[in-house]
Protein backbone atom coordinates (compact mmCIF):
# COMPACT_ATOMS: atom_id res chain seq x y z
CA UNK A 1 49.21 -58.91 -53.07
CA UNK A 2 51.61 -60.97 -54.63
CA UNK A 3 53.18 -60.55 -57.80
CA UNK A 4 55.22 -62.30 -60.51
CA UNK A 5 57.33 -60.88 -63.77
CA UNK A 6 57.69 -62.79 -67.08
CA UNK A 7 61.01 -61.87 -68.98
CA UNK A 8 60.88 -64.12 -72.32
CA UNK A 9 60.92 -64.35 -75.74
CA UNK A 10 64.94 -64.20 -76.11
CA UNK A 11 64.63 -60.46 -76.10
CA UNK A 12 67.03 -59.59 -73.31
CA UNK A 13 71.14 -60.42 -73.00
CA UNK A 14 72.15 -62.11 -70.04
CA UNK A 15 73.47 -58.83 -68.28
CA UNK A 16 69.85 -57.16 -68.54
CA UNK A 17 68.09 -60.23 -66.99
CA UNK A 18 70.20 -60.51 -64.83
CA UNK A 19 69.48 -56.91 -63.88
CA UNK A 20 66.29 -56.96 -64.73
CA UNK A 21 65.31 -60.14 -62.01
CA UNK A 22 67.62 -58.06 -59.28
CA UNK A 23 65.34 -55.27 -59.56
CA UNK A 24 62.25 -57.21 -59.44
CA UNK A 25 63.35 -58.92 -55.94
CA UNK A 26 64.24 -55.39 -54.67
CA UNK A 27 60.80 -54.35 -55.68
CA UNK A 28 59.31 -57.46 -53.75
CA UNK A 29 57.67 -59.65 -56.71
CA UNK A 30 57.53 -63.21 -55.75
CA UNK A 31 58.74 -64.96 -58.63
CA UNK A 32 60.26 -64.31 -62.04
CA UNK A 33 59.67 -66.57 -65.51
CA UNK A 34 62.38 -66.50 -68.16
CA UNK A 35 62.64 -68.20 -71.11
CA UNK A 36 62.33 -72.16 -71.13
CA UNK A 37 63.58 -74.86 -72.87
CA UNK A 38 63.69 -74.45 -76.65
CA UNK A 39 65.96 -75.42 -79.25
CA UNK A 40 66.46 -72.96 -81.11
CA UNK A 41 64.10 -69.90 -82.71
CA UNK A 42 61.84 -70.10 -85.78
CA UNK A 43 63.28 -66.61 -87.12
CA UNK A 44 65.56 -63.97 -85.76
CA UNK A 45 68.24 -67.09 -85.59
CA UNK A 46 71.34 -65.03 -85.21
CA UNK A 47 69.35 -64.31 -81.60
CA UNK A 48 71.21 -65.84 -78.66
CA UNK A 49 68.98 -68.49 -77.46
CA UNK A 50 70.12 -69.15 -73.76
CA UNK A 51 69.19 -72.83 -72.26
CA UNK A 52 66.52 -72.47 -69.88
CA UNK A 53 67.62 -74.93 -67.72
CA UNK A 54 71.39 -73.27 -67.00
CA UNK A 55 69.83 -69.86 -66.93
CA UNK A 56 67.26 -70.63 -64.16
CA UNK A 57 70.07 -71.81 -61.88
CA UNK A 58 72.34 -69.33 -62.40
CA UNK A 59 70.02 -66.69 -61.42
CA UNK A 60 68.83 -68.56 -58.38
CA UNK A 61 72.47 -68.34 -57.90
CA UNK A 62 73.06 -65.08 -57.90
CA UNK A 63 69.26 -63.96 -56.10
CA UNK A 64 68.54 -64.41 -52.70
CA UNK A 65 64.56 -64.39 -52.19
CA UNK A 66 62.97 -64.24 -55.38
CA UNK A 67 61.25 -67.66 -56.85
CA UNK A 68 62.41 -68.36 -60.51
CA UNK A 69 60.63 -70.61 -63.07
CA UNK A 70 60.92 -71.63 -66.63
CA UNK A 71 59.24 -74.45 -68.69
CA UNK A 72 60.27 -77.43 -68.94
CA UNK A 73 58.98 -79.39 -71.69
CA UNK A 74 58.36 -82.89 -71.58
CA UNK A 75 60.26 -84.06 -74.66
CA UNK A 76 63.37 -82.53 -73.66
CA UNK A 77 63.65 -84.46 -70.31
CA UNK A 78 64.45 -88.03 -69.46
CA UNK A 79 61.97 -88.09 -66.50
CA UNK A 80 64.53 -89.19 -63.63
CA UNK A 81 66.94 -86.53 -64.99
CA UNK A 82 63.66 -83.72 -64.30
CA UNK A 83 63.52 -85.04 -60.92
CA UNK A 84 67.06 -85.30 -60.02
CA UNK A 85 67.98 -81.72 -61.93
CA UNK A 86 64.73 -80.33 -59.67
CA UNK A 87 65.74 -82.02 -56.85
CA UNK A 88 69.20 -80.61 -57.10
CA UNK A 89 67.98 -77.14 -57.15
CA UNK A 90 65.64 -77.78 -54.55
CA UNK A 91 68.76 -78.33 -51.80
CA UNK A 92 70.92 -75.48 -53.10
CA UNK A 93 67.74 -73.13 -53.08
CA UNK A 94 65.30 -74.02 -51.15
CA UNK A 95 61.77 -73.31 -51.59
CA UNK A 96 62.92 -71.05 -54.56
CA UNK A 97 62.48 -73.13 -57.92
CA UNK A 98 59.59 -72.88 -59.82
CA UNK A 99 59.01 -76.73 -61.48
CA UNK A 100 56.79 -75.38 -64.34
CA UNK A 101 56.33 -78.14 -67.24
CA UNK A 102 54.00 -78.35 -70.46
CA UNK A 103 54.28 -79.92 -73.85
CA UNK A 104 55.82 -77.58 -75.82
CA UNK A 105 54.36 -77.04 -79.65
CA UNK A 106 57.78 -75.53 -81.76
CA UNK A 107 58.37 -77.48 -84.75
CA UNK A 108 62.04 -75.92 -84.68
CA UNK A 109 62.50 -78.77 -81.82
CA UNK A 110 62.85 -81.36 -84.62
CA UNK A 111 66.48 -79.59 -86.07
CA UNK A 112 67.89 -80.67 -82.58
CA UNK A 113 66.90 -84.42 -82.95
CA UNK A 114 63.72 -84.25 -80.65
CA UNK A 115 60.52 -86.26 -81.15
CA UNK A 116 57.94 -84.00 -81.21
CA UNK A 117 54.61 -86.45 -81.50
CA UNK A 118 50.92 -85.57 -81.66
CA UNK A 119 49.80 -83.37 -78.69
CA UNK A 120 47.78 -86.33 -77.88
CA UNK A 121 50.94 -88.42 -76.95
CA UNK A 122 52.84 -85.41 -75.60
CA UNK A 123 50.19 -85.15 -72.94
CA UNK A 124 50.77 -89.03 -72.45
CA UNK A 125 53.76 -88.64 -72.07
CA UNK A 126 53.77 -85.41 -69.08
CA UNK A 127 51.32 -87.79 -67.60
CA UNK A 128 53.94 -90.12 -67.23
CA UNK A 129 56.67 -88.05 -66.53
CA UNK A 130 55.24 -86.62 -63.83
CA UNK A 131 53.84 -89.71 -62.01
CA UNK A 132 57.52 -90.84 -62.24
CA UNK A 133 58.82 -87.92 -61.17
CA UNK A 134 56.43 -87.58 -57.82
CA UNK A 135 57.17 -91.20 -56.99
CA UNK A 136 61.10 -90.31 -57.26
CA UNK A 137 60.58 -87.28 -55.06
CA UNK A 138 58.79 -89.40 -52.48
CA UNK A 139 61.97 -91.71 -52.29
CA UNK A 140 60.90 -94.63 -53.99
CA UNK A 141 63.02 -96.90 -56.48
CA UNK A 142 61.08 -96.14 -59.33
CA UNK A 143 61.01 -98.92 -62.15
CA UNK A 144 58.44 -98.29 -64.95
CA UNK A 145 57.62 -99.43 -68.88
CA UNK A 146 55.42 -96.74 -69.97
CA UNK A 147 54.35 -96.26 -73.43
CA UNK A 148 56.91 -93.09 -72.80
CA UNK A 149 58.90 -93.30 -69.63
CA UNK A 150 60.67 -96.46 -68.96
CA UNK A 151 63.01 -96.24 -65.33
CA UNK A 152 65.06 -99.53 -64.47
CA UNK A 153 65.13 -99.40 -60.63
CA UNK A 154 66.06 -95.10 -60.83
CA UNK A 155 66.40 -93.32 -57.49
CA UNK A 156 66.66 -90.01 -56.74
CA UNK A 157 68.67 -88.57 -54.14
CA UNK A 158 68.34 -86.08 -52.28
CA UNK A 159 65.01 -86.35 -51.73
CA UNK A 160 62.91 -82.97 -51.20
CA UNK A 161 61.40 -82.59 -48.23
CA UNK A 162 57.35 -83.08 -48.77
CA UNK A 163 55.60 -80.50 -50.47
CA UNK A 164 58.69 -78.19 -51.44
CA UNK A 165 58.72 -78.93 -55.02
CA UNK A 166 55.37 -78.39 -56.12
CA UNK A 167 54.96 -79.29 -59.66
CA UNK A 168 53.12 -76.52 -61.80
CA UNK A 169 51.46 -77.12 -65.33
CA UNK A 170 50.42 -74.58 -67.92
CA UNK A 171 47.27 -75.48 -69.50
CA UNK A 172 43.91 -74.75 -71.00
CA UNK A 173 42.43 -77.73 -73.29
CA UNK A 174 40.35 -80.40 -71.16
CA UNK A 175 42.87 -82.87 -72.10
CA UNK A 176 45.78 -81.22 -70.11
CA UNK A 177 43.40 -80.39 -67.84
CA UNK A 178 43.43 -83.98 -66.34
CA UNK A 179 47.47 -83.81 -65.95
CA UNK A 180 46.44 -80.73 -63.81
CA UNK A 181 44.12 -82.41 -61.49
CA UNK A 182 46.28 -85.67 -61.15
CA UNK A 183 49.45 -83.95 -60.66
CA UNK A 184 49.68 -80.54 -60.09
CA UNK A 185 49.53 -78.06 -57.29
CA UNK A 186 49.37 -74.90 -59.10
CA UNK A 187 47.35 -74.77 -62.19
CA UNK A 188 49.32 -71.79 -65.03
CA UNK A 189 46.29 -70.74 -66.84
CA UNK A 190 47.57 -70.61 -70.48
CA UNK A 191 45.11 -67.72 -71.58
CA UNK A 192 44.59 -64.51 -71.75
CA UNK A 193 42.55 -63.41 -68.61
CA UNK A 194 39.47 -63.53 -71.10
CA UNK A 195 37.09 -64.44 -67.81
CA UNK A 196 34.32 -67.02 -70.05
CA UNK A 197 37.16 -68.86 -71.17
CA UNK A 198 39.01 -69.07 -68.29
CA UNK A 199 35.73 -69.96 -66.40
CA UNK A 200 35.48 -72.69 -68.68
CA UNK A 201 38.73 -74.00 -68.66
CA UNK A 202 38.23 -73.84 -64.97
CA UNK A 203 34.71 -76.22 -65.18
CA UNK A 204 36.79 -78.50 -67.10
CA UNK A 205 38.93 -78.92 -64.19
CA UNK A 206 36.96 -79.27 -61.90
CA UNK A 207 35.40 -82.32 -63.48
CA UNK A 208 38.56 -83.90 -63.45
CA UNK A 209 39.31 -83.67 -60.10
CA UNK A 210 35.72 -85.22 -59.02
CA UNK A 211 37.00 -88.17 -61.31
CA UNK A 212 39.88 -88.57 -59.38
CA UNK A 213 38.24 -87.31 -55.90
CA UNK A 214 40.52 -84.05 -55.59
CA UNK A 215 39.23 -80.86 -54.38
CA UNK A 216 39.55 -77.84 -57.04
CA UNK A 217 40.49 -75.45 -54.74
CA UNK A 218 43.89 -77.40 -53.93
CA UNK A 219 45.32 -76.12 -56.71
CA UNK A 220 46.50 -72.67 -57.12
CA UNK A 221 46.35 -70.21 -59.68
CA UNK A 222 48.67 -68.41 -61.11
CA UNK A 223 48.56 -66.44 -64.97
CA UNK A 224 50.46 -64.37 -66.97
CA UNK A 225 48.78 -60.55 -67.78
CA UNK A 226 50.13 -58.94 -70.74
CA UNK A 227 50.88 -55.38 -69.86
CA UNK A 228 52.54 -52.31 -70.85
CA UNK A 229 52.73 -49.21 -69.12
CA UNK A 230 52.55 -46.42 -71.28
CA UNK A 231 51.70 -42.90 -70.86
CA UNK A 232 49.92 -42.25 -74.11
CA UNK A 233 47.79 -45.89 -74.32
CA UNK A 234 48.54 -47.98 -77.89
CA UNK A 235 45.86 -50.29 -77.76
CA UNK A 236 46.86 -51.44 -81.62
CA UNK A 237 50.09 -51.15 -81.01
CA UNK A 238 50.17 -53.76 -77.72
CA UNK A 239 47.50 -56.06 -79.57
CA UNK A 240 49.77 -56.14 -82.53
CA UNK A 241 52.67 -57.05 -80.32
CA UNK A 242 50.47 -59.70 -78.26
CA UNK A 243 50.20 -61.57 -81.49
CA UNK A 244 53.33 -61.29 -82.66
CA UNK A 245 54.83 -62.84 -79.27
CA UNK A 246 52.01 -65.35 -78.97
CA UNK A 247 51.26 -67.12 -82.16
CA UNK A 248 49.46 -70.31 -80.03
CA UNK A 249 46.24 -67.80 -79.07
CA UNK A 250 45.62 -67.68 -83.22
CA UNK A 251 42.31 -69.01 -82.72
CA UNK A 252 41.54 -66.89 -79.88
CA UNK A 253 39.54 -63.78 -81.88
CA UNK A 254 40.77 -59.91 -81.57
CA UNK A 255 37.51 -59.09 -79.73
CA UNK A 256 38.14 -61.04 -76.97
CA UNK A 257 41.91 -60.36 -76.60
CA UNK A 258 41.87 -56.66 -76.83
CA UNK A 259 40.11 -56.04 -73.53
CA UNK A 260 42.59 -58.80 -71.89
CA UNK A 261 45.76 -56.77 -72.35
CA UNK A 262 46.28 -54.55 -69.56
CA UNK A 263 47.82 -51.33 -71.30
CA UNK A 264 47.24 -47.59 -70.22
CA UNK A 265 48.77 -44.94 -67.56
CA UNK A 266 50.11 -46.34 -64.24
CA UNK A 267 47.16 -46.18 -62.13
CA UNK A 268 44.79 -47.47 -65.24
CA UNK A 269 47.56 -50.95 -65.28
CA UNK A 270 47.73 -51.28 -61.26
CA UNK A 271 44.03 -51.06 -61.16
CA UNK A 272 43.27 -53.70 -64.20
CA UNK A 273 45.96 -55.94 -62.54
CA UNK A 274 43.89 -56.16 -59.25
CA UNK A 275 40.27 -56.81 -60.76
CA UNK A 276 41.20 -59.38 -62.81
CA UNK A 277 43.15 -61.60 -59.89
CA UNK A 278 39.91 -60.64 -58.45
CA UNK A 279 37.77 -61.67 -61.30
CA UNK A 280 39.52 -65.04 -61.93
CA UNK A 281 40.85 -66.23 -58.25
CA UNK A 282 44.73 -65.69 -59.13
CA UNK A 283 46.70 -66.62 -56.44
CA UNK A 284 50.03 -65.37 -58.53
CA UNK A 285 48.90 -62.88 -61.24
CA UNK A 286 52.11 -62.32 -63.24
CA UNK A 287 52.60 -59.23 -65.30
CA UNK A 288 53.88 -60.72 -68.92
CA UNK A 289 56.98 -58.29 -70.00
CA UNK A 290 57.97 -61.05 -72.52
CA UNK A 291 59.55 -59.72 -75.51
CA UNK A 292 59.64 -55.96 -74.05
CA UNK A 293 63.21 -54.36 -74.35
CA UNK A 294 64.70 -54.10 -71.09
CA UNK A 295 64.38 -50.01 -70.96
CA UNK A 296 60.75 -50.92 -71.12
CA UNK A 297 60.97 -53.98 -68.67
CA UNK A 298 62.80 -51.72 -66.08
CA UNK A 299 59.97 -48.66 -66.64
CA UNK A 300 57.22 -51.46 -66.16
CA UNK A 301 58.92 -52.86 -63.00
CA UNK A 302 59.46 -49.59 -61.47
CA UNK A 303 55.65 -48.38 -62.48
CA UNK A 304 53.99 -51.62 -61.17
CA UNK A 305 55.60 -52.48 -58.19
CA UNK A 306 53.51 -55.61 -55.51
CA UNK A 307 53.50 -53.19 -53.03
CA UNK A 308 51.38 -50.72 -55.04
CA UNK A 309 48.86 -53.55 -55.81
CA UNK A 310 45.69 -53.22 -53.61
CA UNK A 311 43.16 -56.39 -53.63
CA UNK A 312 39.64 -55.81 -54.73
């Protein structure tokens, strides 16, 4: 069964992910998340904040196998500088980048000089970005005057061989949705494995891709699990630290996340992590380590490796 690691949150130094992501392509997990494009953190600000961007290529640099992804966010990209920068990465590693975009929601964004506008607009505007983006990719001369993107003649080259960029898109509100189904091969669920929900957010997509005439089950699944290994199980203690790390599930109520966090013994996680890419169709279930320290990271890694994963 495949299986992908989240290392976020601006928790680790460089030399620990760095470690961290060597260990979990030993292990065999298929891709690793780190931290995305921000600007800078809402607290803790004497944090290092590495730039997403530089620290996705330097670890694809310095891996072999192992796929690495982390966000991109519409308002930081011009949209032919995404899909040059992706192409890029695409001919020095290929088939190993990750192109995983959203709209962001930090309001710390604005102290850099970025717009930030309604969510409405930001979903415009990926919308745009990304039909600009696949039309660059495909080799065209791309001229448009968007409400959001506007490209003068822009080309893009090298251009990616078909299919080897495919574009993924976290998401859960019916609006996004529609960016999924237009756009996207791999759908990142951006919940909690709380099956109703997800089943719902999943209904939602599927009408939007009978809109547009796309089958559902083109696009792939993939969602991060949080988990925590621990010998003597904290069920406070992990929800506590879900919220903490995850401040955009605030409406999502405690009696629905609870049972969604995957914490206990070894063979309590390994087992909860193979019913629930059961349960909800995951073709990349991805254990979330974000914010963990990286002594806990490495125990995690070493406790939950693919290989001792068994589809049910």
């Amino acid at each position: 069964m495949k299986l992908g690691v989240a290392l976020g949150w601006h928790s680790l130094a460089w030399e620990d992910l760095l470690d961290l992501v060597r260990r979990a392509e030993s292990a065999g997990f298929a891709a690793v998340y780190v931290d995305g494009d921000v600007s800078m953190l809402g607290s803790r600000r004497e944090q290092d904040v590495l730039d997403g961007w530089t620290v996705t290529t330097a670890l694809l640099a310095r891996t072999q196998r192992i796929q690495v992804a982390s966000i991109r966010l519409v308002h930081h990209w011009n949209a032919a500088r995404l899909a040059q920068a992706g192409a890029t990465a695409e001919r020095i590693a290929p088939g190993r980048l990750r192109l995983f975009v959203s709209i962001g929601d930090r309001p710390e964004d604005r102290r850099f000089g970025l717009a930030l506008p309604p969510v409405p607009e930001r979903i415009a505007w990926l919308d745009e970005t990304l039909d600009a983006v696949r039309a660059l990719w495909r080799g065209e001369t791309v001229t448009r005057a968007g409400s959001f993107v506007r490209l003068d003649g822009a080309l893009v080259r090298p251009i990616p061989p078909p299919g080897a960029l495919p574009i993924e898109v976290g998401a859960r509100g019916r609006s996004l949705l529609r960016v999924v189904a237009r756009h996207a091969a791999v759908w990142n669920v951006n919940l909690p494995p709380i099956t109703a929900r997800v089943a719902r957010a999943a209904d939602w997509l599927a009408g939007a891709c009978a809109d547009i005439g796309r089958e559902p089950a083109e696009i792939r699944r993939s969602q991060w699990i949080f988990t925590r290994v621990q010998t003597r199980a904290d069920a406070a203690g992990a929800l506590a630290e879900f919220r903490r790390l995850n401040p955009w599930f605030s409406d999502l109520p405690d009696a629905e996340v609870a049972p969604a966090l995957v914490v206990g013994d070894v063979a309590c996680c390994r087992e909860r992590l193979a019913e629930i890419t059961s349960e909800l169709s995951l073709d990349l279930p991805v254990l979330d380590l974000s914010g963990a320290d990286a002594e806990t990271a490495r125990r995690n890694l070493a406790a939950v490796p693919p290989g001792g994963l068994r589809a049910v």
